[in-house]
C-alpha atoms as a PDB file:
ATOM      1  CA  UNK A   1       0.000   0.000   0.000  1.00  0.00           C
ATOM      2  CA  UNK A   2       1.622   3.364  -0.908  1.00  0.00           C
ATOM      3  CA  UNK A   3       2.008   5.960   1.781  1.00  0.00           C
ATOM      4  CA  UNK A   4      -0.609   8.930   1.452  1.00  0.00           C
ATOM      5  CA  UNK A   5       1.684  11.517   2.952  1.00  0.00           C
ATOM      6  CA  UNK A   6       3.887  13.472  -0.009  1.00  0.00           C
ATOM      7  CA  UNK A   7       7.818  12.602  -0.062  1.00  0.00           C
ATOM      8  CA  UNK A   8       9.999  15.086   1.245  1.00  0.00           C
ATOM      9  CA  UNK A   9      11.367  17.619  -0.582  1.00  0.00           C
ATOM     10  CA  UNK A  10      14.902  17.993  -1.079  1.00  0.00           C
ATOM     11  CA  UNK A  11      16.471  20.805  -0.566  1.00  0.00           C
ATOM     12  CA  UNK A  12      18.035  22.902  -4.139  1.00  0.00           C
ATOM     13  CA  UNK A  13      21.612  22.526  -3.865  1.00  0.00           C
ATOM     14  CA  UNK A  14      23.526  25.611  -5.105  1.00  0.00           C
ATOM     15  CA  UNK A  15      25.206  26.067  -7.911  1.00  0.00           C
ATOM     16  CA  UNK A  16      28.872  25.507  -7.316  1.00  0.00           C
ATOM     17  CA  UNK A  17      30.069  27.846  -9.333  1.00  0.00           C
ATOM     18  CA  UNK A  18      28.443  30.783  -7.428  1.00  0.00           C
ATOM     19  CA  UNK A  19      29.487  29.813  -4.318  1.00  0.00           C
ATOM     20  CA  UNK A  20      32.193  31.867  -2.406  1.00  0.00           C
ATOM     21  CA  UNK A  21      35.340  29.615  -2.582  1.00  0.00           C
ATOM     22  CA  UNK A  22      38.629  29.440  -3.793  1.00  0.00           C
ATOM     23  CA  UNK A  23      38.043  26.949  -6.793  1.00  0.00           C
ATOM     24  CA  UNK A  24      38.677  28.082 -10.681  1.00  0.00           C
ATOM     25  CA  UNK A  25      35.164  27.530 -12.376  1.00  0.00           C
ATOM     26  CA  UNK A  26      36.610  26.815 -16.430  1.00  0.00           C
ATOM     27  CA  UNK A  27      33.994  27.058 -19.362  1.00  0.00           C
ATOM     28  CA  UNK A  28      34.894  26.145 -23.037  1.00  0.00           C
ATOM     29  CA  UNK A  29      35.634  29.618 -23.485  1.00  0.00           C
ATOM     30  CA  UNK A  30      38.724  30.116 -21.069  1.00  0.00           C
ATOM     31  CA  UNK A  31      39.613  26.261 -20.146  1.00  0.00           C
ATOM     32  CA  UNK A  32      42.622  26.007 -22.667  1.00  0.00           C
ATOM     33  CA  UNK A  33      43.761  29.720 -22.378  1.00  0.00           C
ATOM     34  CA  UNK A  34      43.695  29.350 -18.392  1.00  0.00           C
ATOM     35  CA  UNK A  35      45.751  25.872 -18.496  1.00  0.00           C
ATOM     36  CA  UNK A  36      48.088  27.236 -20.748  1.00  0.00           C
ATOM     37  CA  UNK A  37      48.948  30.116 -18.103  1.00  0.00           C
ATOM     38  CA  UNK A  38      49.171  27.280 -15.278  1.00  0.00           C
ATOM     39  CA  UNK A  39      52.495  25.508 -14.434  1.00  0.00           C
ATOM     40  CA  UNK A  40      50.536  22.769 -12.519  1.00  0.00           C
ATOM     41  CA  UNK A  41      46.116  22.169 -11.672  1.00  0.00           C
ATOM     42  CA  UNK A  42      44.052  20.109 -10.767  1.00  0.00           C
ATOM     43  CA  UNK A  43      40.725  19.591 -13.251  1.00  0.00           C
ATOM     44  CA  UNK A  44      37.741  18.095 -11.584  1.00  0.00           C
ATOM     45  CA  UNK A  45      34.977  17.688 -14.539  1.00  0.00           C
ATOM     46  CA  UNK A  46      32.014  18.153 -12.230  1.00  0.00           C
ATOM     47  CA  UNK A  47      28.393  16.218 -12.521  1.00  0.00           C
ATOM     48  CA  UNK A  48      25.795  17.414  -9.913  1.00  0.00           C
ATOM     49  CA  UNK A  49      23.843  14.439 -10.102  1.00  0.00           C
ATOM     50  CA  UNK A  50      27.116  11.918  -9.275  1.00  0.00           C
ATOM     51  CA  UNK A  51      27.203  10.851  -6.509  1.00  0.00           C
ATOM     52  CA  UNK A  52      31.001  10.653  -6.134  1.00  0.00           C
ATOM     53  CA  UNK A  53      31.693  14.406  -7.489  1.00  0.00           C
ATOM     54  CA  UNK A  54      29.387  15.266  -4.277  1.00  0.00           C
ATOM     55  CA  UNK A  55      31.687  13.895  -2.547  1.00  0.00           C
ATOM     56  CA  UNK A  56      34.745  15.026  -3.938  1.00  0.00           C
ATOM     57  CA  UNK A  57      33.439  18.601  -4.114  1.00  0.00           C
ATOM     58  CA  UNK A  58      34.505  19.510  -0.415  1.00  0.00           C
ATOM     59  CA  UNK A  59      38.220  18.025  -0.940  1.00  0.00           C
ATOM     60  CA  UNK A  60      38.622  20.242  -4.327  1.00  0.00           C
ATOM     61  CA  UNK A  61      37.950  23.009  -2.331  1.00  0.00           C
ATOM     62  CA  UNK A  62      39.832  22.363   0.485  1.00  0.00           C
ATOM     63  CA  UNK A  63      42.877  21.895  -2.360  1.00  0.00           C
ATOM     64  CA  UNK A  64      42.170  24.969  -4.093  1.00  0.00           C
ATOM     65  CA  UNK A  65      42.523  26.845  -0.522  1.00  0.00           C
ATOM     66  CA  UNK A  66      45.736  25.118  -0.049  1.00  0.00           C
ATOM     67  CA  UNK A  67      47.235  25.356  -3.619  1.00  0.00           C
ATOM     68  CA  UNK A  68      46.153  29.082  -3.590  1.00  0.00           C
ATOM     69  CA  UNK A  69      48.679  30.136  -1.721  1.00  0.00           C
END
């Protein structure tokens, strides 16, 4: 028998590109151009749906923070 009460509703997660943090958002536009200025980086290729990239997404900024200096 199916439960009458309505499932919860989750919560919008932000866009991670306009939230404040030290991470380098690339779009097809500047991602060459940007790597070619870089000696060293680290590319994350981000899916909001995955799972894992969820995951991940904390540690990349954490890095980013760290590498900034």
């Amino acid at each position: 028998m199916k439960d009458p009460r309505a499932a919860p509703v989750k919560p919008k997660e932000d866009v991670w590109s306009e939230s404040e943090n030290d991470v380098t958002h690339l779009t097809d536009e500047d991602f060459d151009s940007t790597l070619a200025m870089s000696q060293s980086a680290l590319v994350m290729f981000y899916a909001p749906w995955c799972g894992h990239c969820k995951r991940m997404k904390p540690e990349y900024e954490n890095a980013a923070t760290r590498l900034k200096v």
